[in-house]
C-alpha atoms as a PDB file:
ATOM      1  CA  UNK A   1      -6.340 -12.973 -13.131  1.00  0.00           C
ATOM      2  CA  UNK A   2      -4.276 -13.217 -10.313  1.00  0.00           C
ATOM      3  CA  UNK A   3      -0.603 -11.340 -10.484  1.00  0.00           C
ATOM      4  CA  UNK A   4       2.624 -12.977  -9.702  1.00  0.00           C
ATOM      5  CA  UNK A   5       3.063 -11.026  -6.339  1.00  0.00           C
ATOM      6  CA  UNK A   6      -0.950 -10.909  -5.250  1.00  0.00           C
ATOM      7  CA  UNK A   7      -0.392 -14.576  -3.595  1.00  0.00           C
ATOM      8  CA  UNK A   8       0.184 -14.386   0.264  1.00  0.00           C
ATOM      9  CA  UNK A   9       2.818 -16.612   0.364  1.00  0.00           C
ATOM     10  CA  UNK A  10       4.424 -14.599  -2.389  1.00  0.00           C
ATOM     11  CA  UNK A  11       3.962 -11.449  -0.892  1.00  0.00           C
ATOM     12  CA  UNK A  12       5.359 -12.886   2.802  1.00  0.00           C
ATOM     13  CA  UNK A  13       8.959 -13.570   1.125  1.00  0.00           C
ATOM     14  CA  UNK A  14       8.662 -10.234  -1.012  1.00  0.00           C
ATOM     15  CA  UNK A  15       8.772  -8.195   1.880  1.00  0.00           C
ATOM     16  CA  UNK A  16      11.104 -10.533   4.016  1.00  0.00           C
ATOM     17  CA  UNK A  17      13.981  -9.112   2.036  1.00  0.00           C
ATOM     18  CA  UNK A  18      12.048  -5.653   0.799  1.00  0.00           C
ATOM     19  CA  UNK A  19      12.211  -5.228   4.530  1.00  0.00           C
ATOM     20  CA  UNK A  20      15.442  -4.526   5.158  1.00  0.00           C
ATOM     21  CA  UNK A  21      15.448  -1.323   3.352  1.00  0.00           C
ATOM     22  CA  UNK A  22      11.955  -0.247   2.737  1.00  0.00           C
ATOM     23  CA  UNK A  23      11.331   2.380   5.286  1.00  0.00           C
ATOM     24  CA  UNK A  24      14.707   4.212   4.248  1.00  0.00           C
ATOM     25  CA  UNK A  25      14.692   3.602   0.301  1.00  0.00           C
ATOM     26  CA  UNK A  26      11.384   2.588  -0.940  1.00  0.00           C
ATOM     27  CA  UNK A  27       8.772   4.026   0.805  1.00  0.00           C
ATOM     28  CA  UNK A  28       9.897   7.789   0.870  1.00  0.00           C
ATOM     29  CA  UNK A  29       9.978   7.853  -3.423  1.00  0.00           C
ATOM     30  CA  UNK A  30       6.545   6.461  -3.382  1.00  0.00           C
ATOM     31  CA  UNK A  31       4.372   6.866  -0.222  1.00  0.00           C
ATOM     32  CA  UNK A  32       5.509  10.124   1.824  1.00  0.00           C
ATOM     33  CA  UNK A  33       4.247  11.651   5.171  1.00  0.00           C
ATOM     34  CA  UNK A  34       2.256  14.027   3.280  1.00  0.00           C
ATOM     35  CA  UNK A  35       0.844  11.353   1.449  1.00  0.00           C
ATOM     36  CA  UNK A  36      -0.304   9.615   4.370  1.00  0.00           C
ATOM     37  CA  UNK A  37      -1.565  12.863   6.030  1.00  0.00           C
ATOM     38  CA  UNK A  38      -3.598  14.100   3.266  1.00  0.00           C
ATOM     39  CA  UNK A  39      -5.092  10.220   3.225  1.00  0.00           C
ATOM     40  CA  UNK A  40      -5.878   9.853   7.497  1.00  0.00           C
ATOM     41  CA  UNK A  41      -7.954  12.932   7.490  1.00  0.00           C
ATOM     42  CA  UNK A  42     -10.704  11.060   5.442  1.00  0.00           C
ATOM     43  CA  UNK A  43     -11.096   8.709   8.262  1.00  0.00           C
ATOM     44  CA  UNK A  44     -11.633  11.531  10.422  1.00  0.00           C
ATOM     45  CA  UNK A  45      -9.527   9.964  13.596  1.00  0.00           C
ATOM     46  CA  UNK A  46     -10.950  11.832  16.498  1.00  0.00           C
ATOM     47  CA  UNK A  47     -11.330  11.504  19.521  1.00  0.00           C
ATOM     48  CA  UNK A  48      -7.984   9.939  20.396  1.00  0.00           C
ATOM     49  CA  UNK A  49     -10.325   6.980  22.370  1.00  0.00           C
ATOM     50  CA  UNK A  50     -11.613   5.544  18.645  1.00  0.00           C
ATOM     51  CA  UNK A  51     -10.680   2.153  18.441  1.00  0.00           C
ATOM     52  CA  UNK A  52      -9.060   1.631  15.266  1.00  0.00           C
ATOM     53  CA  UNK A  53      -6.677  -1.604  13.535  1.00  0.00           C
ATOM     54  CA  UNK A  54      -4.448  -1.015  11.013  1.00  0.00           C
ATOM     55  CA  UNK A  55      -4.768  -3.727   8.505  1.00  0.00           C
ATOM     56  CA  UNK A  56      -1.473  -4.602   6.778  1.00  0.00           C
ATOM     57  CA  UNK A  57       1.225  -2.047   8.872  1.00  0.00           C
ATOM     58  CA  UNK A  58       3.876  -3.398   7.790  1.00  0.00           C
ATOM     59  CA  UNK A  59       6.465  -1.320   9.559  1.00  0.00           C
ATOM     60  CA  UNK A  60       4.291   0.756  10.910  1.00  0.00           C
ATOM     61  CA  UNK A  61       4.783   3.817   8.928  1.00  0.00           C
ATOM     62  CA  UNK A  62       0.958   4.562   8.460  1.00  0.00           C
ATOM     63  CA  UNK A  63       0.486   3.646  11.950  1.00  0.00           C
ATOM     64  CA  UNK A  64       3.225   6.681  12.930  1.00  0.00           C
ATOM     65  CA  UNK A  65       0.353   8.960  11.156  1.00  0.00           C
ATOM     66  CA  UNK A  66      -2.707   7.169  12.670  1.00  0.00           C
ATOM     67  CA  UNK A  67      -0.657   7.490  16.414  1.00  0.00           C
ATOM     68  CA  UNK A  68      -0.717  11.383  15.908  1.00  0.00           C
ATOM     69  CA  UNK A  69      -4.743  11.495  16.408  1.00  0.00           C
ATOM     70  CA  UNK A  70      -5.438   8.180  17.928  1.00  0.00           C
ATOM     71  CA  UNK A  71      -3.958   6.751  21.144  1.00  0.00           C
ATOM     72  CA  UNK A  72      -1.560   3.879  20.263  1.00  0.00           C
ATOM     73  CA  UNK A  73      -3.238   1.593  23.433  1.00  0.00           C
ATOM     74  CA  UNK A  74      -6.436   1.882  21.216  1.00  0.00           C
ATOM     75  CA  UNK A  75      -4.207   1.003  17.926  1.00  0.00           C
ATOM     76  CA  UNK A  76      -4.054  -2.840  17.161  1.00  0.00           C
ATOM     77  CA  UNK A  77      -1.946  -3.491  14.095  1.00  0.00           C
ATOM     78  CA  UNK A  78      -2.091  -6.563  12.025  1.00  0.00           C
ATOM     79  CA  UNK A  79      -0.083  -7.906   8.960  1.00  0.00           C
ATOM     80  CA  UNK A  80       1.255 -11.398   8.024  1.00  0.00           C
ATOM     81  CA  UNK A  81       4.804 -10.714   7.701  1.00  0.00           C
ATOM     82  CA  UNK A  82       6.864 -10.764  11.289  1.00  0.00           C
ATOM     83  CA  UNK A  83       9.624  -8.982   9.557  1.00  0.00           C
ATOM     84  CA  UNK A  84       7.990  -5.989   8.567  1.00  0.00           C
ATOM     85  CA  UNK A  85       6.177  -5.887  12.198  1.00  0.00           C
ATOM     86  CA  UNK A  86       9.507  -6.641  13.948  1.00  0.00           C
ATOM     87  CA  UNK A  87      10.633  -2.992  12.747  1.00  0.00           C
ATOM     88  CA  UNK A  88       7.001  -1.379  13.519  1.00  0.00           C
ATOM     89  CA  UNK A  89       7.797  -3.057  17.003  1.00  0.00           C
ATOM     90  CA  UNK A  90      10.974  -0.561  17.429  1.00  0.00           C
ATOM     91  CA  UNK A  91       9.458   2.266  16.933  1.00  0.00           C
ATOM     92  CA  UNK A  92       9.085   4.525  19.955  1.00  0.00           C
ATOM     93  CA  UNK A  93       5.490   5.919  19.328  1.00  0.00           C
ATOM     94  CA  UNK A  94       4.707   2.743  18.655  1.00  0.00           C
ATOM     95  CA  UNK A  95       5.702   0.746  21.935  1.00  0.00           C
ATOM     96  CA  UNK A  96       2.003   0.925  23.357  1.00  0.00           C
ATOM     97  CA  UNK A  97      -0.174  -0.265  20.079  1.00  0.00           C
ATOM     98  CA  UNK A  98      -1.003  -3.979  19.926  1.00  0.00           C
ATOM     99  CA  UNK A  99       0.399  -6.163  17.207  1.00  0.00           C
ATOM    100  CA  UNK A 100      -0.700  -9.161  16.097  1.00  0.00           C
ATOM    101  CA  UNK A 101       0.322 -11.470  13.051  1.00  0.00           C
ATOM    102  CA  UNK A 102      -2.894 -12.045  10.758  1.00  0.00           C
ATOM    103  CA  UNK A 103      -5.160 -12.370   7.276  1.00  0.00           C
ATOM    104  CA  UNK A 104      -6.667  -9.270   6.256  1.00  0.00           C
ATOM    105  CA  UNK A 105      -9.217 -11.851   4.473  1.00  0.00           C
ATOM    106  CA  UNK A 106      -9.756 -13.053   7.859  1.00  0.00           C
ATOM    107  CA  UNK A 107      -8.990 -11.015  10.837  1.00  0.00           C
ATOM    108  CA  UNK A 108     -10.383 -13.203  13.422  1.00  0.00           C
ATOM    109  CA  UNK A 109     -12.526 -10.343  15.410  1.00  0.00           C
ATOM    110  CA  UNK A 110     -15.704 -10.136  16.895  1.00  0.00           C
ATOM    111  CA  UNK A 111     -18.019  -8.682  14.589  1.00  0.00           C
ATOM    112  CA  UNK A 112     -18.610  -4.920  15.195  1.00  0.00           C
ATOM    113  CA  UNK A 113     -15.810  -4.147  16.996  1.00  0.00           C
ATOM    114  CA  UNK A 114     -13.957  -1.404  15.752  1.00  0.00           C
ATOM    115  CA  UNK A 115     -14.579   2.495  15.229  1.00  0.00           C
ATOM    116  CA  UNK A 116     -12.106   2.926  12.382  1.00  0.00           C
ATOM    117  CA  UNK A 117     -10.090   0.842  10.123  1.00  0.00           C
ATOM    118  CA  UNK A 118      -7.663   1.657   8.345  1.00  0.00           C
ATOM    119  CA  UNK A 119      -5.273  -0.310   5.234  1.00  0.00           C
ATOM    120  CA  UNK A 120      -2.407   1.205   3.415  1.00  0.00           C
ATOM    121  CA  UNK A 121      -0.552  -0.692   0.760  1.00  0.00           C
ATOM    122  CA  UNK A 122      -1.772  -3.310   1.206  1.00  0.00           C
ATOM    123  CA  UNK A 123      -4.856  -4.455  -0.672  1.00  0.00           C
ATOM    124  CA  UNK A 124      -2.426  -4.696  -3.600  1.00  0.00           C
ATOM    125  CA  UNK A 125      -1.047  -8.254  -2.271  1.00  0.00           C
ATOM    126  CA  UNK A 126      -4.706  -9.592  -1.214  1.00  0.00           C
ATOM    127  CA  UNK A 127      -5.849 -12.332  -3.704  1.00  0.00           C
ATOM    128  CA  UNK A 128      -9.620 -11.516  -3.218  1.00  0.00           C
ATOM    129  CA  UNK A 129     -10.207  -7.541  -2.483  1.00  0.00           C
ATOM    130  CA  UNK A 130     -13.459  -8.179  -1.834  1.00  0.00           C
ATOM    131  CA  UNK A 131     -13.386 -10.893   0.375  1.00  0.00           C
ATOM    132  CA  UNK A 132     -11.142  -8.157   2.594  1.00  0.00           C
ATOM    133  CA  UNK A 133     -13.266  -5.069   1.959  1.00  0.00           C
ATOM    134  CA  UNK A 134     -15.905  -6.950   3.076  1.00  0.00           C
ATOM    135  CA  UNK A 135     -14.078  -8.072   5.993  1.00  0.00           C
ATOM    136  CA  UNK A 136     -13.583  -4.449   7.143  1.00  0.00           C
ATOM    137  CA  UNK A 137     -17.258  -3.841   6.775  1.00  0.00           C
ATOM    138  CA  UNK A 138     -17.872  -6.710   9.409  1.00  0.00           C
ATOM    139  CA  UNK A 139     -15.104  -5.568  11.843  1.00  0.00           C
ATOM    140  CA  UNK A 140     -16.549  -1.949  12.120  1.00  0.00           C
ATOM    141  CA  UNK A 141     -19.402  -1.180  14.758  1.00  0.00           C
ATOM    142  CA  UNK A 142     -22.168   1.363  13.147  1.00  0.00           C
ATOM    143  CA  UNK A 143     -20.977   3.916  12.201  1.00  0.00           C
ATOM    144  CA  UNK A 144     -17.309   3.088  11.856  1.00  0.00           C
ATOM    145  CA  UNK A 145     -15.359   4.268   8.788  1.00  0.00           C
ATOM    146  CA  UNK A 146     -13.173   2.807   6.586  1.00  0.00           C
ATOM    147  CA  UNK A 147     -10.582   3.971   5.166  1.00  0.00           C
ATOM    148  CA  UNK A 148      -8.591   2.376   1.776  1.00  0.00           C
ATOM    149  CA  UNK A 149      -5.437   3.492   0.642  1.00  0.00           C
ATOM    150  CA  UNK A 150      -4.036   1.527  -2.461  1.00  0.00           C
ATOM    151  CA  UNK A 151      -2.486   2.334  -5.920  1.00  0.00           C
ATOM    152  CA  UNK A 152      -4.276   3.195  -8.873  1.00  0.00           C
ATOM    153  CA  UNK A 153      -3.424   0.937 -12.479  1.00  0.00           C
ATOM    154  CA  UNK A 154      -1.101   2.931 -14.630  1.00  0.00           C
ATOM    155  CA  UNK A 155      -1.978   4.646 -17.501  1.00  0.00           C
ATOM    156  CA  UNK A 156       1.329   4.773 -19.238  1.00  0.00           C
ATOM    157  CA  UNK A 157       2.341   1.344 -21.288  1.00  0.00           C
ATOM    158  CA  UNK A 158       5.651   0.375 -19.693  1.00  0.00           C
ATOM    159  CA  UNK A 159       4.061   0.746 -16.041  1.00  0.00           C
ATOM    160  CA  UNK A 160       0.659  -0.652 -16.809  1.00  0.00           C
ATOM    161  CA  UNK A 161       2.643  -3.733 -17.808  1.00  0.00           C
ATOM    162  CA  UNK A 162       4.815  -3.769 -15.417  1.00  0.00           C
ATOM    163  CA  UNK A 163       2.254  -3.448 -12.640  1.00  0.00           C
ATOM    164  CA  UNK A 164       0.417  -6.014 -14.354  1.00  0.00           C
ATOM    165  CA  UNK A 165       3.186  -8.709 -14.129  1.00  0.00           C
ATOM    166  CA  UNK A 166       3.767  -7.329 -10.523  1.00  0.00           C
ATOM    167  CA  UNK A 167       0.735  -7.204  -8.533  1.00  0.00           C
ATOM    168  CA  UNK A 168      -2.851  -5.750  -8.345  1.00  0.00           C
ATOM    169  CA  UNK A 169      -3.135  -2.274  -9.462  1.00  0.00           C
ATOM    170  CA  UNK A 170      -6.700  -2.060  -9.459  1.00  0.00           C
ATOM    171  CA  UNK A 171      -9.114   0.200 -10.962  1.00  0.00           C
ATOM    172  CA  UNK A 172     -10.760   3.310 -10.253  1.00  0.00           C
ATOM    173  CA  UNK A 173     -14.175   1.490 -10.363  1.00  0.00           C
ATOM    174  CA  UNK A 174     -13.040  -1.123  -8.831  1.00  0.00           C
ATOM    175  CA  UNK A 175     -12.918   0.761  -5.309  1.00  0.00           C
ATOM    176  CA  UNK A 176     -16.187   1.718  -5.168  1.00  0.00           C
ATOM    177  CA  UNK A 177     -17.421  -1.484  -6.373  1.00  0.00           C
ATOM    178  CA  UNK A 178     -15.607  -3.670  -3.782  1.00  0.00           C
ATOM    179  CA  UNK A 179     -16.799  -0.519  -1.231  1.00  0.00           C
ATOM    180  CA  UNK A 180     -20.569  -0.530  -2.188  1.00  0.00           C
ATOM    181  CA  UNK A 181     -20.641  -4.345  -2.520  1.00  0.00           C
ATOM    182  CA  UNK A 182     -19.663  -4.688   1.050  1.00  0.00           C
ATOM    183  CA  UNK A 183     -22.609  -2.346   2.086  1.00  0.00           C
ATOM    184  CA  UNK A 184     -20.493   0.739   2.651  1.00  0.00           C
ATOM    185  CA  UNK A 185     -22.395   4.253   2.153  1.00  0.00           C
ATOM    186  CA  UNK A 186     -21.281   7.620   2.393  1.00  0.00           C
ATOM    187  CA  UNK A 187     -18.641   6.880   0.143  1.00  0.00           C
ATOM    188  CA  UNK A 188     -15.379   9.499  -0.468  1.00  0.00           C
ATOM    189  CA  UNK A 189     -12.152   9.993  -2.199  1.00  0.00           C
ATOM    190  CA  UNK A 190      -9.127  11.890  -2.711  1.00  0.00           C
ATOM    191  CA  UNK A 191      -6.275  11.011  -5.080  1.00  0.00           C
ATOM    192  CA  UNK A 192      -2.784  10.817  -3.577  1.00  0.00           C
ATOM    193  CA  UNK A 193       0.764  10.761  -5.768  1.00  0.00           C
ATOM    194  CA  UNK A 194       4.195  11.737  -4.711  1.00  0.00           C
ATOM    195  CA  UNK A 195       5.298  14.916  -6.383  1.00  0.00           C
ATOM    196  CA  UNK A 196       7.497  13.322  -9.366  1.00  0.00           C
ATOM    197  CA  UNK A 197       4.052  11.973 -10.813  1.00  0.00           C
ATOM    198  CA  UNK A 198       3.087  14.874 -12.519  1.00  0.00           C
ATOM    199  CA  UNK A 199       0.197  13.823 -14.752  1.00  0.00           C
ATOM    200  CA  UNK A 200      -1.458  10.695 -14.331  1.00  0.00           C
ATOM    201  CA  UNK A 201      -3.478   9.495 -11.359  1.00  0.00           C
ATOM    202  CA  UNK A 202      -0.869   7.367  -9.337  1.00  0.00           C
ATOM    203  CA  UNK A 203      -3.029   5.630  -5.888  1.00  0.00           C
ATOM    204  CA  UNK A 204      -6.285   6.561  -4.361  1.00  0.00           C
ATOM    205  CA  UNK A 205      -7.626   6.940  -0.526  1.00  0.00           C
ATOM    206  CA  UNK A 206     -11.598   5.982  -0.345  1.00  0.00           C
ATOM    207  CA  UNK A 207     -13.552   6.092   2.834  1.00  0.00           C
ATOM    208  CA  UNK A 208     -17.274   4.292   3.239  1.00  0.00           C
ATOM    209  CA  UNK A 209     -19.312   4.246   6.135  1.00  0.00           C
ATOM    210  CA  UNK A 210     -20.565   1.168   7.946  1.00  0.00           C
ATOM    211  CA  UNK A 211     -24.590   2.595   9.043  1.00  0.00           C
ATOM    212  CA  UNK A 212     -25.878  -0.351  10.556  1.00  0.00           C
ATOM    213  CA  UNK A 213     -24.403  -3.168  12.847  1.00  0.00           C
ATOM    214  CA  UNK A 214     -23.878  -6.921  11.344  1.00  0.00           C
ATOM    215  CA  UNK A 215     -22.590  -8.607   8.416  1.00  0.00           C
ATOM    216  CA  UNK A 216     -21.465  -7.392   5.288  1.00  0.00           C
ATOM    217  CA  UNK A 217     -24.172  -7.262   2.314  1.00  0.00           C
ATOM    218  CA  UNK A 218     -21.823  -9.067  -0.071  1.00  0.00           C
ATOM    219  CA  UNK A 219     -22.177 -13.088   0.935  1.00  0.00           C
ATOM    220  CA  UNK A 220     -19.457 -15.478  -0.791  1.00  0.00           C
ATOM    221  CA  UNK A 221     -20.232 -19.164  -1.265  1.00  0.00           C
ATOM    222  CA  UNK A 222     -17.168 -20.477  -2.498  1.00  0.00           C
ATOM    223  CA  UNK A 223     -14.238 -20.883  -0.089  1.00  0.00           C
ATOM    224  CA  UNK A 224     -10.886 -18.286  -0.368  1.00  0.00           C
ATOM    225  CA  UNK A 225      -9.274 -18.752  -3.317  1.00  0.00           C
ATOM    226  CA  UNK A 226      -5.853 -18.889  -1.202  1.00  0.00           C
ATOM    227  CA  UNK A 227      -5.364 -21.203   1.672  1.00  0.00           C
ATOM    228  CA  UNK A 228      -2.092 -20.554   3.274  1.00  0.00           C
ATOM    229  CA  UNK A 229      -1.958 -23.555   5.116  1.00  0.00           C
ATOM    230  CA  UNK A 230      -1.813 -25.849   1.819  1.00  0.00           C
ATOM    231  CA  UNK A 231       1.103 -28.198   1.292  1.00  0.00           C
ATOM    232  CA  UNK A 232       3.601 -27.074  -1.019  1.00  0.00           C
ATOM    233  CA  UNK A 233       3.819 -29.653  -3.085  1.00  0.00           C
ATOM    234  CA  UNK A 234       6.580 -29.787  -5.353  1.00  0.00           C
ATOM    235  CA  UNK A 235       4.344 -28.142  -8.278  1.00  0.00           C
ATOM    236  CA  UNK A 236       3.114 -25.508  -6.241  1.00  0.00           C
ATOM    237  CA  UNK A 237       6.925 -24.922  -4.746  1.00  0.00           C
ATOM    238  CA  UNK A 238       7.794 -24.498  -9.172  1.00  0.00           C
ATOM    239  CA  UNK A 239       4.529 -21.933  -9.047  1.00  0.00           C
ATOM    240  CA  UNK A 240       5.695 -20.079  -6.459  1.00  0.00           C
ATOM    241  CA  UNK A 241       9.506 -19.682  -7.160  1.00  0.00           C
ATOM    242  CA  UNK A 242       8.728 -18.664 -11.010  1.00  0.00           C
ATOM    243  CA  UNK A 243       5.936 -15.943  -9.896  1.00  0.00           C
ATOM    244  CA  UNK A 244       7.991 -14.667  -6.510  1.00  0.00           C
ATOM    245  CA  UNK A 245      11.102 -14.057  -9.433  1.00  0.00           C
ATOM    246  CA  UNK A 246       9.525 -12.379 -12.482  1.00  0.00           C
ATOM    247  CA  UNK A 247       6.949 -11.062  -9.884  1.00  0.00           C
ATOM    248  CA  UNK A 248       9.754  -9.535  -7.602  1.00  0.00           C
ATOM    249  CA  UNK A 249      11.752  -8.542 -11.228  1.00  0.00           C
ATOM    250  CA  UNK A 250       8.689  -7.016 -12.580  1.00  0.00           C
ATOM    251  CA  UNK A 251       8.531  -4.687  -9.023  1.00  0.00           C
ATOM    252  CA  UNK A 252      11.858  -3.455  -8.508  1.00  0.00           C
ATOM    253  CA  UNK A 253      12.010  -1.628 -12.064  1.00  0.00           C
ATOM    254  CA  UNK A 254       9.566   0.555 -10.329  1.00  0.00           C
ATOM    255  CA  UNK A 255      12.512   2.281  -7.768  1.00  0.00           C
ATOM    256  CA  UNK A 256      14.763   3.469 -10.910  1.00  0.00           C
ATOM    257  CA  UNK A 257      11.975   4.269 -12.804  1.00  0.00           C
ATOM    258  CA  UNK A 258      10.925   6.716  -9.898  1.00  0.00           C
ATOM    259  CA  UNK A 259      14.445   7.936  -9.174  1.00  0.00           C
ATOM    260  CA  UNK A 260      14.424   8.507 -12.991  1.00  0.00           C
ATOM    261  CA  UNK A 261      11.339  10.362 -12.699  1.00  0.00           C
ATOM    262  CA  UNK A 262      12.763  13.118 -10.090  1.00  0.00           C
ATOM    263  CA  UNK A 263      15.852  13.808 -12.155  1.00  0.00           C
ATOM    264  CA  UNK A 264      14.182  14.527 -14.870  1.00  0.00           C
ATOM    265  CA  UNK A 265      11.442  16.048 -13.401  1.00  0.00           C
ATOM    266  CA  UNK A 266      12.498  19.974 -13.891  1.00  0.00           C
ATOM    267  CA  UNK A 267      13.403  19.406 -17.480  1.00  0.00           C
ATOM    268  CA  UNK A 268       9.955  17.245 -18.038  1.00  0.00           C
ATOM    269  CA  UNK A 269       7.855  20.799 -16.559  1.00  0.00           C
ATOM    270  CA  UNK A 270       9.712  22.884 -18.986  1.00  0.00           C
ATOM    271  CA  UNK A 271       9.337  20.420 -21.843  1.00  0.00           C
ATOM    272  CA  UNK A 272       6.041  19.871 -21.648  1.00  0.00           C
ATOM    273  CA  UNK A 273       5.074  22.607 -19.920  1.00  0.00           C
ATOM    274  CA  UNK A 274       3.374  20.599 -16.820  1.00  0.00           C
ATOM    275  CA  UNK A 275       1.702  22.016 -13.792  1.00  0.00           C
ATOM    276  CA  UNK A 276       4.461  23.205 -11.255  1.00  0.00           C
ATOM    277  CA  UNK A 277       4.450  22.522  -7.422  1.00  0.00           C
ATOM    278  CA  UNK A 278       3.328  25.117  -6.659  1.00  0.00           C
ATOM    279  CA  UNK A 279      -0.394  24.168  -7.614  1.00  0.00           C
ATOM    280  CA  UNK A 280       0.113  20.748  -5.452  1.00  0.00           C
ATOM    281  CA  UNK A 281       1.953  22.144  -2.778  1.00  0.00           C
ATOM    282  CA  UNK A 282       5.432  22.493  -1.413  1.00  0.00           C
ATOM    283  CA  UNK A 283       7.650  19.581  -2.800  1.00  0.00           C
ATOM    284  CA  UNK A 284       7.839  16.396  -0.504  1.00  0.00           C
ATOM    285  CA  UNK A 285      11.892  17.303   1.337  1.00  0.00           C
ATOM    286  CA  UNK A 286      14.170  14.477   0.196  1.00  0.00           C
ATOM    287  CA  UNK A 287      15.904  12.385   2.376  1.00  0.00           C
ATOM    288  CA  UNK A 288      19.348  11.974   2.601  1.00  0.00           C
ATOM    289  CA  UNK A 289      18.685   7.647   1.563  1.00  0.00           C
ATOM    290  CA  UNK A 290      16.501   9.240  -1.737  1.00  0.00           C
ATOM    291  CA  UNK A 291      19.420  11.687  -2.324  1.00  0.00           C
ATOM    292  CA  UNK A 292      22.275   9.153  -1.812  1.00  0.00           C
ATOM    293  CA  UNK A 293      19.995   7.117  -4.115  1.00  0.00           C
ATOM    294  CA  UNK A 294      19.888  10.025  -6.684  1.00  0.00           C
ATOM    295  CA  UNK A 295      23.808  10.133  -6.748  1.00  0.00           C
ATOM    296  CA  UNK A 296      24.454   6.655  -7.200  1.00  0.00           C
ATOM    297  CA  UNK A 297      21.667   6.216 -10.151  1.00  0.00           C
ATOM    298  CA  UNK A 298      23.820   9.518 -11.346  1.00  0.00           C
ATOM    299  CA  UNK A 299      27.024   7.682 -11.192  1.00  0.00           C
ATOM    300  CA  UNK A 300      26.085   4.179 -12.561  1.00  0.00           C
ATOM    301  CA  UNK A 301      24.787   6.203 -15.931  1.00  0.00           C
ATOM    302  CA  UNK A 302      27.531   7.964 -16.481  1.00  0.00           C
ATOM    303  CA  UNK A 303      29.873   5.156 -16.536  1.00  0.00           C
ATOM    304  CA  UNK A 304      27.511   3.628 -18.978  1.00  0.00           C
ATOM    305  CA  UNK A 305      27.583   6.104 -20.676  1.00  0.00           C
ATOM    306  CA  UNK A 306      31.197   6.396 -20.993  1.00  0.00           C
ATOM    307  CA  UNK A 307      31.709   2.602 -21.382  1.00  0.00           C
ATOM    308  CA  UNK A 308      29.568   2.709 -24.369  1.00  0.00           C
ATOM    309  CA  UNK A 309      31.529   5.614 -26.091  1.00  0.00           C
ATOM    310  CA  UNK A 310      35.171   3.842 -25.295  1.00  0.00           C
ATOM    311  CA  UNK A 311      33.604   0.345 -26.621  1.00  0.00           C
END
């Protein structure tokens, strides 16, 4: 079953507003630079001449990690929304990468054509993960990698059914089904969470290796099960507004539930005795957006608090 946000069209509008703020209040609760470092060096992105796309870049903020190893004139970056690539497009390390606005279902190269590919955050919003695991098999010349970087479904009630209303949270299994289907080989993982998850797994990077030159090993006879080019007809139009709302609804109780998560978080070690950083590290630094966020969560409880006690 499909989710309310893992349409394309959905997922174009989602992040036409999301993109205003994402790179400055979203993205540092829930994917951070270590994150995204710890996740690159599967794909092993040397030498700097590898010639590597970066499926669903959205502003770019993976692509700011993959620029680090690879040069950005061997970079092409491709995602379907123009709003998120028109902030990519400002960055400064960015200016020499090529951008282009695309399917990751369909990304319209030459088979065998890349060294390394790489897709953060994104296979979430695809409506057929296979179809585009598959894709990224074709893409890659022999012995090109491919590197996966997605969330993992929640194990806790409230967030499975949240993500669930939301968009694809897939499986553990599902990876390396989607991964082996396609004819990938050589297949590894590491998990990857921000440090207010303490406990469960939270998202996944998996890397497979294309061997041999061609097509994928996975063939599909029926067409995509999503055709952006359809008419909205007035039906689909009442499909799409109900799923982009409780879809979108469903999503953004994720951003107080993390902010909630870091307040809490030294209490939640002590109360149930959890592992402490210092066996994952040195804690991600907060930004001054995540701390400004932090104050004004702070703020809007108390006065609930108190408006609840004078009623």
């Amino acid at each position: 079953m499909m989710r309310n946000v893992q349409h394309k069209k959905e997922a174009f509008w989602f992040y036409r507003f999301l993109s205003i703020f994402y790179d400055k209040y979203v993205n540092p609760f829930f994917w951070t630079e270590r994150m995204r470092e710890e996740s690159l060096d599967l794909a092993d992105l040397q030498p700097e001449t590898l010639r590597t796309v970066d499926v669903g870049s959205g502003t770019g903020f993976t692509t700011q990690g993959i620029v680090r190893k690879i040069s950005a004139k061997n970079i092409t970056c491709i995602d379907q929304s123009p709003h998120q690539m028109s902030y990519a497009k400002k960055k400064p390390d960015l200016q020499q990468c090529t951008f282009r606005l695309g399917d990751a279902e369909d990304l319209g190269f030459p088979t065998d054509t890349f060294d390394r590919y790489v897709s953060a955050g994104s296979i979430e919003y695809w409506p057929e993960p296979q179809r585009g695991i598959a894709e990224a098999f074709r893409v890659l010349k022999p012995g090109g990698k491919a590197l996966m970087i997605g969330p993992l479904r929640p194990e806790n009630r409230i967030g499975r059914w949240l993500a669930d209303i939301w968009m694809l949270f897939p499986e553990e299994n599902e990876y390396f089904r989607w991964f082996e289907n396609a004819g990938f080989l050589d297949i590894k993982y590491r998990y990857v969470q921000p440090h207010w998850v303490l406990k469960e797994k939270y998202g996944i990077a998996i890397v497979g290796t294309k061997m041999e030159e061609g097509e994928p090993a996975i063939v599909f006879d029926a067409p995509k099960a999503e055709n952006v080019q359809e008419k909205m007809t007035i039906g689909r139009r009442i499909r799409f507004f109900l799923r982009l709302m409780v879809g979108n609804t469903a999503g953004f109780f994720f951003i107080p539930m993390a902010i909630f998560a870091i307040a809490i978080k030294p209490l939640r070690k002590i109360w149930l005795r959890e592992i402490n950083d210092a066996a994952k590290g040195s804690p991600d630094p907060m930004t001054i957006h995540q701390k400004i966020s932090l104050l004004i969560t702070g703020f809007l409880l108390i006065g609930l608090a108190g408006w609840c006690l004078l009623d």
